[in-house]
N, C-alpha and C. Protein backbone atom coordinates (compact mmCIF):
# COMPACT_ATOMS: atom_id res chain seq x y z
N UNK A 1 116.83 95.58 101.59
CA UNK A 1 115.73 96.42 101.11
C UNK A 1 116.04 97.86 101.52
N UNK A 2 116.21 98.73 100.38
CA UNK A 2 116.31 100.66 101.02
C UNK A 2 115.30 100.89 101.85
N UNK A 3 115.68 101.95 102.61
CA UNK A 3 115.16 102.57 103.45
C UNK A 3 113.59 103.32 102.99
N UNK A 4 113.90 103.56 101.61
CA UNK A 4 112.50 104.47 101.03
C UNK A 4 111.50 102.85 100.94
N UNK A 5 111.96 101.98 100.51
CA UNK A 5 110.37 101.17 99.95
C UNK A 5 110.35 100.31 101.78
N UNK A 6 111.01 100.18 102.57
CA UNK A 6 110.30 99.99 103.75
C UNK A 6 109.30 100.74 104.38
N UNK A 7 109.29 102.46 104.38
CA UNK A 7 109.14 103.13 104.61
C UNK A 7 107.62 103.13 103.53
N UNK A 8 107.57 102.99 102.63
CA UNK A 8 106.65 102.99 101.69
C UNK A 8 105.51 101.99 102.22
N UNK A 9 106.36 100.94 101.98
CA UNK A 9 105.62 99.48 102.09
C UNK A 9 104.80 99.49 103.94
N UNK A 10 105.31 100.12 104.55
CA UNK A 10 104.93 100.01 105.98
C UNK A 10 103.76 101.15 106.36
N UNK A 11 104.24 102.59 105.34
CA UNK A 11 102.94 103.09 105.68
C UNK A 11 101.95 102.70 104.94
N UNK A 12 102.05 102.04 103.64
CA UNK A 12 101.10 100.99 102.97
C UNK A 12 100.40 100.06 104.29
N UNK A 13 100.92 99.10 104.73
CA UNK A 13 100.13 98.54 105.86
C UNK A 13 99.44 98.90 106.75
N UNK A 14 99.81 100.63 107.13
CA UNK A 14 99.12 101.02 107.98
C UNK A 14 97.95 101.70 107.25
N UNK A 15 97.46 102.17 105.99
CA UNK A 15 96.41 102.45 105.59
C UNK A 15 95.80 101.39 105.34
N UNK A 16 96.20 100.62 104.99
CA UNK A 16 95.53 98.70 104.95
C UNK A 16 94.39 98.76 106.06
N UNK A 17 95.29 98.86 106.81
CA UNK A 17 94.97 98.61 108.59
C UNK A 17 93.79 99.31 108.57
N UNK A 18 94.10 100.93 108.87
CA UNK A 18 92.61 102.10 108.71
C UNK A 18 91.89 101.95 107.55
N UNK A 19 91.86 101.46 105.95
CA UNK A 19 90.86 101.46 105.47
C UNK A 19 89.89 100.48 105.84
N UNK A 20 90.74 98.97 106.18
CA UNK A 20 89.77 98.00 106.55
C UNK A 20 88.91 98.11 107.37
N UNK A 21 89.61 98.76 108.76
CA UNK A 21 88.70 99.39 110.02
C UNK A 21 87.63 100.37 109.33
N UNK A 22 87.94 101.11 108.61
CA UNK A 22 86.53 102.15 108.19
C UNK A 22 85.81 101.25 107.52
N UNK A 23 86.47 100.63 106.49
CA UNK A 23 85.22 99.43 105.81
C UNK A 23 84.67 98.68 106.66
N UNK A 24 84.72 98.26 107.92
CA UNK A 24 84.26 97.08 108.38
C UNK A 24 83.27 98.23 109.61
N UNK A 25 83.71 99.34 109.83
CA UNK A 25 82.61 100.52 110.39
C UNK A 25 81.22 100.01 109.44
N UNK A 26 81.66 100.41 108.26
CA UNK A 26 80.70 100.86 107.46
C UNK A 26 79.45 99.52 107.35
N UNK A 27 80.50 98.46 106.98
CA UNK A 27 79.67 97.26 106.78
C UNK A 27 78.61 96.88 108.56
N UNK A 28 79.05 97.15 109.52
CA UNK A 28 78.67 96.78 110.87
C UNK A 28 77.30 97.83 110.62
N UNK A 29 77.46 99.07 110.28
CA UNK A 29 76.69 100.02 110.40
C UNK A 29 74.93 99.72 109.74
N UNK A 30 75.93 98.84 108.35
CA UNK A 30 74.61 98.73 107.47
C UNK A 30 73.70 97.48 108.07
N UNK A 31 74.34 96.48 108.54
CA UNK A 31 74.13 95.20 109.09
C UNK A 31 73.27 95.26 110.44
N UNK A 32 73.87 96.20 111.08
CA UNK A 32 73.02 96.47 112.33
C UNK A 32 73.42 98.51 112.97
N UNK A 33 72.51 98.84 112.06
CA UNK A 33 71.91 100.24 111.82
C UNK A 33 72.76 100.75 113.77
N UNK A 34 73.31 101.63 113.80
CA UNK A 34 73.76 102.12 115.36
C UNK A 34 73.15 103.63 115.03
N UNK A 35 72.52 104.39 114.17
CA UNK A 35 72.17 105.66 114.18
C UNK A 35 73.61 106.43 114.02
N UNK A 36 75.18 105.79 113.52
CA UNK A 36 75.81 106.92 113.07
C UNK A 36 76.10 106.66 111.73
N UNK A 37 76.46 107.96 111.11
CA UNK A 37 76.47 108.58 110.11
C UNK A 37 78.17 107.89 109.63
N UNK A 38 77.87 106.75 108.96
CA UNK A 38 78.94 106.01 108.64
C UNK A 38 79.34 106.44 107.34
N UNK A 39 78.23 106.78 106.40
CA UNK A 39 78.34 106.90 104.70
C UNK A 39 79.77 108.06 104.38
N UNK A 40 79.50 108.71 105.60
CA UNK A 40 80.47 109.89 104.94
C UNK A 40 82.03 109.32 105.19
N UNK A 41 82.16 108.23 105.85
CA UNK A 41 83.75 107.47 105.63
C UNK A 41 83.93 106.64 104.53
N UNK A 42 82.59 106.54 103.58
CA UNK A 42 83.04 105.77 102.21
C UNK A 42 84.23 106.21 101.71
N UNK A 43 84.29 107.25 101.35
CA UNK A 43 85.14 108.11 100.00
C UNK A 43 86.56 108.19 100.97
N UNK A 44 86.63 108.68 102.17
CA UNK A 44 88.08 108.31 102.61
C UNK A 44 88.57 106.72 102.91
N UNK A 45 87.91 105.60 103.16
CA UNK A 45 87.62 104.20 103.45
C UNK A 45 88.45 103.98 101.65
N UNK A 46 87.66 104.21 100.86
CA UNK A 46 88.18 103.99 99.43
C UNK A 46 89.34 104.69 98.91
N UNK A 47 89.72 106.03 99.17
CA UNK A 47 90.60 106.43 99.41
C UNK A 47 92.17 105.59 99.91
N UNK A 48 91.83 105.56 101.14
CA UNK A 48 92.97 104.71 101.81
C UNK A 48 92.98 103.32 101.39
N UNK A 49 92.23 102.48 100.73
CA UNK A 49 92.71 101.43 100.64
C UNK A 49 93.49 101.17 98.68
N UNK A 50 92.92 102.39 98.20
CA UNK A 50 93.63 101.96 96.46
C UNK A 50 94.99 103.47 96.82
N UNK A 51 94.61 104.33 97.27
CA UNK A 51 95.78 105.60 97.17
C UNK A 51 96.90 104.91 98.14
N UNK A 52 96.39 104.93 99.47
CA UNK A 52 97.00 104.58 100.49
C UNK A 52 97.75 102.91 100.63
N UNK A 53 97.34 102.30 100.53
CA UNK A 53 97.55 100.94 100.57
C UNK A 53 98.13 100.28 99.09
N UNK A 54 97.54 100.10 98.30
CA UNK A 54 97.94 99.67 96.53
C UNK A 54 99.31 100.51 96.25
N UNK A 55 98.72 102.37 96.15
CA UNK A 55 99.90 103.19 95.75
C UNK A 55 101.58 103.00 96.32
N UNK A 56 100.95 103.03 97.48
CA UNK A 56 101.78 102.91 98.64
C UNK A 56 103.09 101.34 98.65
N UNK A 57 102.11 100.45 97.92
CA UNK A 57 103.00 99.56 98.19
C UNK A 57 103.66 98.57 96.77
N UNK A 58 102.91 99.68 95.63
CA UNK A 58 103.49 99.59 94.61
C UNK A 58 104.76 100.60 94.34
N UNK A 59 104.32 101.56 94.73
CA UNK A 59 105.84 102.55 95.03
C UNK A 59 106.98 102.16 95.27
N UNK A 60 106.71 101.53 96.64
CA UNK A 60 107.56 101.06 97.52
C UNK A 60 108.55 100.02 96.19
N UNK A 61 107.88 98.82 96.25
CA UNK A 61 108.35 97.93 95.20
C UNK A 61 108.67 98.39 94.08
N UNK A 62 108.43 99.40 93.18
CA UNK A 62 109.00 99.92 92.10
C UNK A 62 110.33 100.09 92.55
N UNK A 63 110.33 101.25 93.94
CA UNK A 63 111.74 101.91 93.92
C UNK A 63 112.64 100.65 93.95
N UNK A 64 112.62 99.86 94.58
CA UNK A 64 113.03 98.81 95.05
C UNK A 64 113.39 98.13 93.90
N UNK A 65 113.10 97.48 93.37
CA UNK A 65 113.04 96.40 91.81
C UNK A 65 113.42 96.96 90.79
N UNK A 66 113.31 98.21 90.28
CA UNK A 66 113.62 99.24 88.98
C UNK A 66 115.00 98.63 88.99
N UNK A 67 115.97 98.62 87.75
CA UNK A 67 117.12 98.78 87.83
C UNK A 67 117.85 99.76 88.30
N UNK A 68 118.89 99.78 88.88
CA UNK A 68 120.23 100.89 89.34
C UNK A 68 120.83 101.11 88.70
N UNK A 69 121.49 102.77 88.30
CA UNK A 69 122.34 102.71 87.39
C UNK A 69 123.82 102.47 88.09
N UNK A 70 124.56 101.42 87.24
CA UNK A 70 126.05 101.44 88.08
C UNK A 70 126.95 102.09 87.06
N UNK A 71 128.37 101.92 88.10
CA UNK A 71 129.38 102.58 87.25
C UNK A 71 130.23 101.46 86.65
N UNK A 72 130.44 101.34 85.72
CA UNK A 72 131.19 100.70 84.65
C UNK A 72 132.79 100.50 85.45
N UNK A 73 133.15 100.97 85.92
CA UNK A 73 134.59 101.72 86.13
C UNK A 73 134.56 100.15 87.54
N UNK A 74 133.61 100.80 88.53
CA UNK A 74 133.13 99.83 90.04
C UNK A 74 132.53 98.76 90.03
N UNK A 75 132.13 98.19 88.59
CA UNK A 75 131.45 96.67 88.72
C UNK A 75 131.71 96.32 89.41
N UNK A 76 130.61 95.49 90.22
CA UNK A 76 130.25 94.50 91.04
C UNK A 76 130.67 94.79 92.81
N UNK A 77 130.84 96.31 92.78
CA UNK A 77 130.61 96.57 94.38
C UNK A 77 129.24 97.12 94.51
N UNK A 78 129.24 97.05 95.64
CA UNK A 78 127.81 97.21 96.41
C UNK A 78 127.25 99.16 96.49
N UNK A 79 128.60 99.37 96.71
CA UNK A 79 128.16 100.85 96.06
C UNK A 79 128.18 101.53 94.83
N UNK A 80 128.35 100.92 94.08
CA UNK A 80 128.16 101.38 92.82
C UNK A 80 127.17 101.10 92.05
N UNK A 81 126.04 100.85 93.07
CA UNK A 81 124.42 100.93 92.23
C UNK A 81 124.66 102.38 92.99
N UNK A 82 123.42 103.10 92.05
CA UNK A 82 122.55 104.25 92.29
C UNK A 82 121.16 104.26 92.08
N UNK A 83 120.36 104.78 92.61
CA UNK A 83 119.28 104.92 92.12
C UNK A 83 118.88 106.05 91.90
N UNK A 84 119.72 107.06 91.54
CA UNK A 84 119.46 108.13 90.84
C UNK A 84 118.37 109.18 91.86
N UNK A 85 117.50 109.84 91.14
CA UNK A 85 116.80 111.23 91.82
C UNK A 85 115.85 110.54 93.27
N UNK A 86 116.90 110.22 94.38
CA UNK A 86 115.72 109.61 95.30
C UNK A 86 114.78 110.48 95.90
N UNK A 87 115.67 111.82 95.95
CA UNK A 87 114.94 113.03 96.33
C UNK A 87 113.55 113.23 96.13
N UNK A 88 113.14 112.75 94.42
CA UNK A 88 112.00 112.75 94.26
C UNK A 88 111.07 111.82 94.75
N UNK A 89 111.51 110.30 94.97
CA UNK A 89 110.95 109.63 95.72
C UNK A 89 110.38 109.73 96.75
N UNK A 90 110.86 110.96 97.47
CA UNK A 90 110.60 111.72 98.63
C UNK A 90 109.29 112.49 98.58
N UNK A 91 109.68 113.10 97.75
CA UNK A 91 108.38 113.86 97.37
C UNK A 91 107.46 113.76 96.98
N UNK A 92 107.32 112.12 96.44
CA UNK A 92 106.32 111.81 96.17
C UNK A 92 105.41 111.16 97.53
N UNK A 93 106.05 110.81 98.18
CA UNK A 93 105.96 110.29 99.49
C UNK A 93 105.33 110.88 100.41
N UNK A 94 105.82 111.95 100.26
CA UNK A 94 105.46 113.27 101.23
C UNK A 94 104.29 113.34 100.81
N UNK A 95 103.92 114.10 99.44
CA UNK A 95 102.63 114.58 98.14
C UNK A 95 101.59 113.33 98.08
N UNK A 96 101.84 112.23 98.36
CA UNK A 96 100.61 111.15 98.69
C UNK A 96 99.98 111.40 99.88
N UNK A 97 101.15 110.87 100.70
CA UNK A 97 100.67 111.18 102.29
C UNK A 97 99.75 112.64 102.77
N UNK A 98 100.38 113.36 102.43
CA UNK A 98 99.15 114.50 102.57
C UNK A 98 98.00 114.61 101.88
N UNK A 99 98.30 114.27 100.66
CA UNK A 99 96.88 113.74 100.17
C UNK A 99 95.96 113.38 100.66
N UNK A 100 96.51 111.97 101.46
CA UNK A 100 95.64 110.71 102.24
C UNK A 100 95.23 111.60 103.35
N UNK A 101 95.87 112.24 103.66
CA UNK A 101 95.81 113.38 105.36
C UNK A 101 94.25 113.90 104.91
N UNK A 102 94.25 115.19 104.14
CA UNK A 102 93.44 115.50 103.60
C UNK A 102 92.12 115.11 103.34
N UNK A 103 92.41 113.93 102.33
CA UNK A 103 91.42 112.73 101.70
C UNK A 103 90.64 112.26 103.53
N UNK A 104 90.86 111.63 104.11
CA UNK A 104 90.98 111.06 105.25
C UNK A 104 89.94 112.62 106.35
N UNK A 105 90.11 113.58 106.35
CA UNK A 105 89.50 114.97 106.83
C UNK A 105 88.23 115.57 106.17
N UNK A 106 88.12 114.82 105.24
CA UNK A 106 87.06 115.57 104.08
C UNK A 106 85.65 115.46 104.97
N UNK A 107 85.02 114.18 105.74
CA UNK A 107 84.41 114.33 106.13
C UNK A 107 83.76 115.62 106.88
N UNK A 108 85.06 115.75 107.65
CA UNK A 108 84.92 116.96 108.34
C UNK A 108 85.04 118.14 108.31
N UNK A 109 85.57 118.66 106.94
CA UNK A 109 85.72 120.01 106.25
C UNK A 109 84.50 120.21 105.20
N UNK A 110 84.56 120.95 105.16
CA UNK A 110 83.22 121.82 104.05
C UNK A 110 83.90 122.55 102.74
N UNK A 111 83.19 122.11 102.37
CA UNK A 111 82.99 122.58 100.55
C UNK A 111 84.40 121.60 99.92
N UNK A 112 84.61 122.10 98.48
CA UNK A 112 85.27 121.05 97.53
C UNK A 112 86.48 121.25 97.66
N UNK A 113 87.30 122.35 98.34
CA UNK A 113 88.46 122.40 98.04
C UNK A 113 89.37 121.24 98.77
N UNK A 114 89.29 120.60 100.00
CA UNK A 114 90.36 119.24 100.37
C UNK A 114 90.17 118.73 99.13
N UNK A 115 88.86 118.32 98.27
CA UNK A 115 89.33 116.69 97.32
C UNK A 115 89.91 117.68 96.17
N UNK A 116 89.93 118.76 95.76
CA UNK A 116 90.82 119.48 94.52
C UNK A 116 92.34 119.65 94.91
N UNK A 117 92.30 120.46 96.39
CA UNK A 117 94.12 119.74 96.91
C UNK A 117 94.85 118.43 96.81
N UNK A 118 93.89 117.56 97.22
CA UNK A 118 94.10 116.21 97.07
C UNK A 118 94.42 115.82 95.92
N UNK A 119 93.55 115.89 95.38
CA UNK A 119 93.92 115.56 94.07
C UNK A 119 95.16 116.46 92.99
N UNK A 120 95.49 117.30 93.75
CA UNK A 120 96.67 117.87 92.70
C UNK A 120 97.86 117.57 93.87
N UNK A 121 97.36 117.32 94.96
CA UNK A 121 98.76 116.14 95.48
C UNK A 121 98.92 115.09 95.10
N UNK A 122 97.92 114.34 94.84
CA UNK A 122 98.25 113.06 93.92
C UNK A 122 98.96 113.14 93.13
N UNK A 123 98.65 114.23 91.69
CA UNK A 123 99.42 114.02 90.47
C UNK A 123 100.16 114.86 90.77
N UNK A 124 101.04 115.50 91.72
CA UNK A 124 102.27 115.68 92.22
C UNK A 124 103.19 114.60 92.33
N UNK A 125 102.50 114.07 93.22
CA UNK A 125 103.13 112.46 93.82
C UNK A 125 103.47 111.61 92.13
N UNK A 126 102.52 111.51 91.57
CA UNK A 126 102.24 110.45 90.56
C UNK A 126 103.31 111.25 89.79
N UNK A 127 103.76 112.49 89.26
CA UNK A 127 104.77 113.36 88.38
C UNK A 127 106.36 112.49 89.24
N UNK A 128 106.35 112.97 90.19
CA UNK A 128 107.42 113.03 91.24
C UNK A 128 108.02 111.60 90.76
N UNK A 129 107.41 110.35 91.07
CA UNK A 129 107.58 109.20 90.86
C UNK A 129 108.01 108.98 89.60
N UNK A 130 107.06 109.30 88.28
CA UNK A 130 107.61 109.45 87.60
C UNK A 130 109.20 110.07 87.02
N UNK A 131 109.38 111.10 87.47
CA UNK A 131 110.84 111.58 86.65
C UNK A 131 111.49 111.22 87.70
N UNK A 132 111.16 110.49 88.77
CA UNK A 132 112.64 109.38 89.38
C UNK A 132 112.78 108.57 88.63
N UNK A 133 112.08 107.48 88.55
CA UNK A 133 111.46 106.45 87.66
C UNK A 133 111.99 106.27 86.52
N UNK A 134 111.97 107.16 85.41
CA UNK A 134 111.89 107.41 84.17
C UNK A 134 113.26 106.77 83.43
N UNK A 135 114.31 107.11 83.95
CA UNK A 135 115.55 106.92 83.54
C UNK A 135 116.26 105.62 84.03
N UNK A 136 115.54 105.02 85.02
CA UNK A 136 115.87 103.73 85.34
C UNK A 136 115.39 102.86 84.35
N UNK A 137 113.98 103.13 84.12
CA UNK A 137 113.47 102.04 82.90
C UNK A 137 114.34 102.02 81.52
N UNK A 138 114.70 100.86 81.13
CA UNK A 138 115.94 101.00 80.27
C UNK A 138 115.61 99.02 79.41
N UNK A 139 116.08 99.62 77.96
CA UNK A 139 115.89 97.48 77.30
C UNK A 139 117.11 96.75 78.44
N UNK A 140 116.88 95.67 78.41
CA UNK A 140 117.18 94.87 79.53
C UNK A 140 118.72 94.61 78.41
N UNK A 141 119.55 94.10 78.85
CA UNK A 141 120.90 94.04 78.59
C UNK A 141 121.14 92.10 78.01
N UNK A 142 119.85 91.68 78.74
CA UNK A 142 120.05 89.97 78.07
C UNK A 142 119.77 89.65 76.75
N UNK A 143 119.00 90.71 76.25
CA UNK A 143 118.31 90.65 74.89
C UNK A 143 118.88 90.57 73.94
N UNK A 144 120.01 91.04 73.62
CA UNK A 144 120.89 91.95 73.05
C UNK A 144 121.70 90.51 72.38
């Protein structure tokens, strides 16, 4: 397994981890009222578990599973897959995660601008992925 979808897949688990903990805040809160102000961890709680957790560990598995392009010339060595622009994989990586950073702070910042950053880190991230992505998807070669 590469280094990027471990890396993916693992900080996937760890927003798993923190959204469940904020969801299960939230649910304790409603169940037996403690006087804190739980509501305002909905939107990061939801946040981390479809951006953070889902994104996160569908990424991961894309990079992972997509086809490689090889070289014709090197069939059947181990280095002669590529996976082409990983760089961007990176960046998308990066451009989520701060997102989630962000997303995850909102409570505690004022006015709209974290969820408008956020959100144009997302479809950073979501671009990024894409034109790695893009050129791997290819008709499958059995068809034929």
């Amino acid at each position: 397994m590469p280094l990027l979808t471990r890396v993916y897949v693992r900080t996937g688990l760890i927003y798993l981890a923190v959204g469940a903990l904020l969801g299960g805040l939230i649910l304790w809160n409603k169940g037996a009222p403690a006087g804190l102000n739980v509501w305002r961890w909905l939107a990061p709680h939801i946040s981390l578990m479809t951006w953070g957790w889902l994104w996160h560990l569908t990424l991961g598995v894309a990079f992972w599973i997509l086809p490689r392009f090889t070289d014709p010339a090197r069939a059947g060595r181990a280095t002669s897959a590529k996976r082409g622009r990983v760089w961007l994989a990176w960046v998308a990586y990066v451009c989520l995660n701060a997102s989630l950073v962000l997303v995850a702070a909102t409570p505690w910042l004022r006015g709209p601008w974290p969820n408008a950053l956020a959100g144009l880190l997302q479809t950073l991230a979501a671009l990024a992925f894409v034109f790695h992505a893009w050129p791997r998807v290819r008709p499958s070669a059995y068809g034929r």
